[in-house]
Protein backbone atom coordinates (compact mmCIF):
# COMPACT_ATOMS: atom_id res chain seq x y z
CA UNK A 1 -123.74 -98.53 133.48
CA UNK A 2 -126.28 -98.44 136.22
CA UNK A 3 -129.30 -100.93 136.99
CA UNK A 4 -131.88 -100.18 139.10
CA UNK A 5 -131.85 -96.78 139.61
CA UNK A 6 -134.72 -94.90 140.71
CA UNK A 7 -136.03 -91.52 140.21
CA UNK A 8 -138.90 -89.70 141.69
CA UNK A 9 -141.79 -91.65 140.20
CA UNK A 10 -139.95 -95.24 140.99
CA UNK A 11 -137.41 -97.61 139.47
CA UNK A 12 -135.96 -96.80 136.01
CA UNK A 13 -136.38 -100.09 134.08
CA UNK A 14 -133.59 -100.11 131.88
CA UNK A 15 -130.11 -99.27 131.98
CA UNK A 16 -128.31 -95.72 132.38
CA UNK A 17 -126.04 -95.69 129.58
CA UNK A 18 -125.61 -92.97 127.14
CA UNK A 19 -127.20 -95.51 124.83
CA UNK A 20 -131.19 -94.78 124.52
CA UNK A 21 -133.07 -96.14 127.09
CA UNK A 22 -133.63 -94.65 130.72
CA UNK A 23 -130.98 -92.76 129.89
CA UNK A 24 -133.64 -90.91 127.51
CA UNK A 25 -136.19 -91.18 130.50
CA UNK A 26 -133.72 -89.27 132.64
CA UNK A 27 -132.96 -86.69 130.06
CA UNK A 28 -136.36 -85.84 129.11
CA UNK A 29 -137.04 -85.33 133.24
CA UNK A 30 -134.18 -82.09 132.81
CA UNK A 31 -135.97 -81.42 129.89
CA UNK A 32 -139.33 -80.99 131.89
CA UNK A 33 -137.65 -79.33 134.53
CA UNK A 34 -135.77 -76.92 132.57
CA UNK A 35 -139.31 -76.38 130.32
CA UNK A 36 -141.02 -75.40 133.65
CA UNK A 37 -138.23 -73.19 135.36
CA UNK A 38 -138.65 -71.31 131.79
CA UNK A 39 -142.33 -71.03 132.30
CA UNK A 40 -142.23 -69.76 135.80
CA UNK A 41 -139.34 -67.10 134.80
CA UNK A 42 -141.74 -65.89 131.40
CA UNK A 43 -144.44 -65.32 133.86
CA UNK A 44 -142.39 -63.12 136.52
CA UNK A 45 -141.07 -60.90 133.55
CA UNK A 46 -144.39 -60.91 132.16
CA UNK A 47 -145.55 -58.94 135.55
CA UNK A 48 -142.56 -56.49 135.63
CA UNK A 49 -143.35 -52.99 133.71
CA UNK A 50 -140.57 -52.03 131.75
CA UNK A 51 -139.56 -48.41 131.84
CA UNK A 52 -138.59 -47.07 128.86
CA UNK A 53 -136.45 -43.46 128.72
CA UNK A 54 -138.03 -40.83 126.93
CA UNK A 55 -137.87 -37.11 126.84
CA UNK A 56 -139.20 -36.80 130.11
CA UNK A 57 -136.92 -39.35 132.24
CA UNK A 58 -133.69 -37.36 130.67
CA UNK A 59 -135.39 -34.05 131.91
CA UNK A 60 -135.63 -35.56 135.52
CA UNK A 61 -132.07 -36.98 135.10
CA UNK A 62 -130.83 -33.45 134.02
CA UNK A 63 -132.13 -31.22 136.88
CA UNK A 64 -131.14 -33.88 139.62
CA UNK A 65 -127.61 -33.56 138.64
CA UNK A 66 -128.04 -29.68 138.02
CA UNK A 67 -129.32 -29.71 141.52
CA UNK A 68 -126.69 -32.30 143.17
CA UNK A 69 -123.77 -30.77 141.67
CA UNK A 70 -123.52 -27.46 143.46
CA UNK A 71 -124.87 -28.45 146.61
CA UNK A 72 -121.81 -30.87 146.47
CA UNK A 73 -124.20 -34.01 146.49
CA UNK A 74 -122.82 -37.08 145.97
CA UNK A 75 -125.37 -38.10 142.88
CA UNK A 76 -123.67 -35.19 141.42
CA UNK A 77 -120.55 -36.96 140.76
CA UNK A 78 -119.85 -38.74 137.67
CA UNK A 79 -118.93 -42.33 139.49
CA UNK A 80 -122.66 -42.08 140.37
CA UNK A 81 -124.01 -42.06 137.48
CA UNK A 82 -125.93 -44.94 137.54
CA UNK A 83 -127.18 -44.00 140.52
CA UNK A 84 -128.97 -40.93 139.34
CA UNK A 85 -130.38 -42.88 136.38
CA UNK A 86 -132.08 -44.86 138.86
CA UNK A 87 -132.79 -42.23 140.85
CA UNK A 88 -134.07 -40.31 138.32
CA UNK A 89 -136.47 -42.83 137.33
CA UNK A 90 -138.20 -43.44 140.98
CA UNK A 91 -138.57 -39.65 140.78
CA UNK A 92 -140.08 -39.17 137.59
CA UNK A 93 -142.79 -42.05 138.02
CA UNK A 94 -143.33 -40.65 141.63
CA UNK A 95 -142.52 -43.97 143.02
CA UNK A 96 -140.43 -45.02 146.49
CA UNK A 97 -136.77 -46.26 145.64
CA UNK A 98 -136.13 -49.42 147.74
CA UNK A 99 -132.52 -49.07 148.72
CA UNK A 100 -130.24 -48.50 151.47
CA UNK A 101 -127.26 -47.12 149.40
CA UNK A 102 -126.73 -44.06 151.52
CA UNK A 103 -125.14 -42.13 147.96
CA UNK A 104 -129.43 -41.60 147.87
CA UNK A 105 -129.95 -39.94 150.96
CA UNK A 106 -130.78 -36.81 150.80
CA UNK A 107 -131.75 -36.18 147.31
CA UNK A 108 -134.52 -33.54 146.93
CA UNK A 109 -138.06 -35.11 146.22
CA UNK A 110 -136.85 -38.96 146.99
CA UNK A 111 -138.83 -40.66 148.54
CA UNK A 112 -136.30 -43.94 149.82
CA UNK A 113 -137.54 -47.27 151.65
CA UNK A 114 -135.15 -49.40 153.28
CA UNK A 115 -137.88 -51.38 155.47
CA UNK A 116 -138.38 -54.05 152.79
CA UNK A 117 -134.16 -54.62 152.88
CA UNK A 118 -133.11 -57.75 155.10
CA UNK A 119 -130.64 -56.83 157.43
């Protein structure tokens, strides 16, 4: 049990307990705080565009392994998969790919950024 403890706003008036009371207070402040966290992460998801596959982003991911494979690229190689999906989807929305995963370099039509990467 604990008396007089205090919180952001000032001393809890009742007793820390389990038992109602500023117990409640205390619980209903990680209530707030989780509410808000929530809030803030629905807005930042909110602003991401979602980018869905389609006929057109399995074309892209087709010819870049047809074109990696017998050059003897590294995207061409099935343990890279995932990094010609991603790839594959910079290209076919024309966009830069911020990375500095060097498995990219040197893929036809890729345009990579690594200046926005801390070092």
């Amino acid at each position: 049990m604990l008396r007089g403890r205090f919180d952001s706003s000032g001393p809890l008036d009742e007793s820390v307990d389990g038992h109602g009371g500023a117990g409640d207070n205390v619980g209903q402040g990680h209530l707030a705080l989780r509410e808000a966290r929530q809030r803030k992460l629905d807005a930042k998801i909110a602003a991401v565009a979602v980018v869905r596959s389609g006929d057109e982003l399995v074309a892209t991911y087709a010819r870049l392994r047809a074109d990696c494979v017998p050059g003897g690229h590294a995207l061409g190689q099935r343990e890279h998969d995932a990094d010609r999906w991603i790839a594959a989807t910079a290209l076919r929305l024309g966009i830069p790919l911020v990375s500095n995963d060097r498995v990219l370099e040197g893929t036809s039509g890729l345009q990579l950024d690594s200046t926005h990467l801390a070092s």
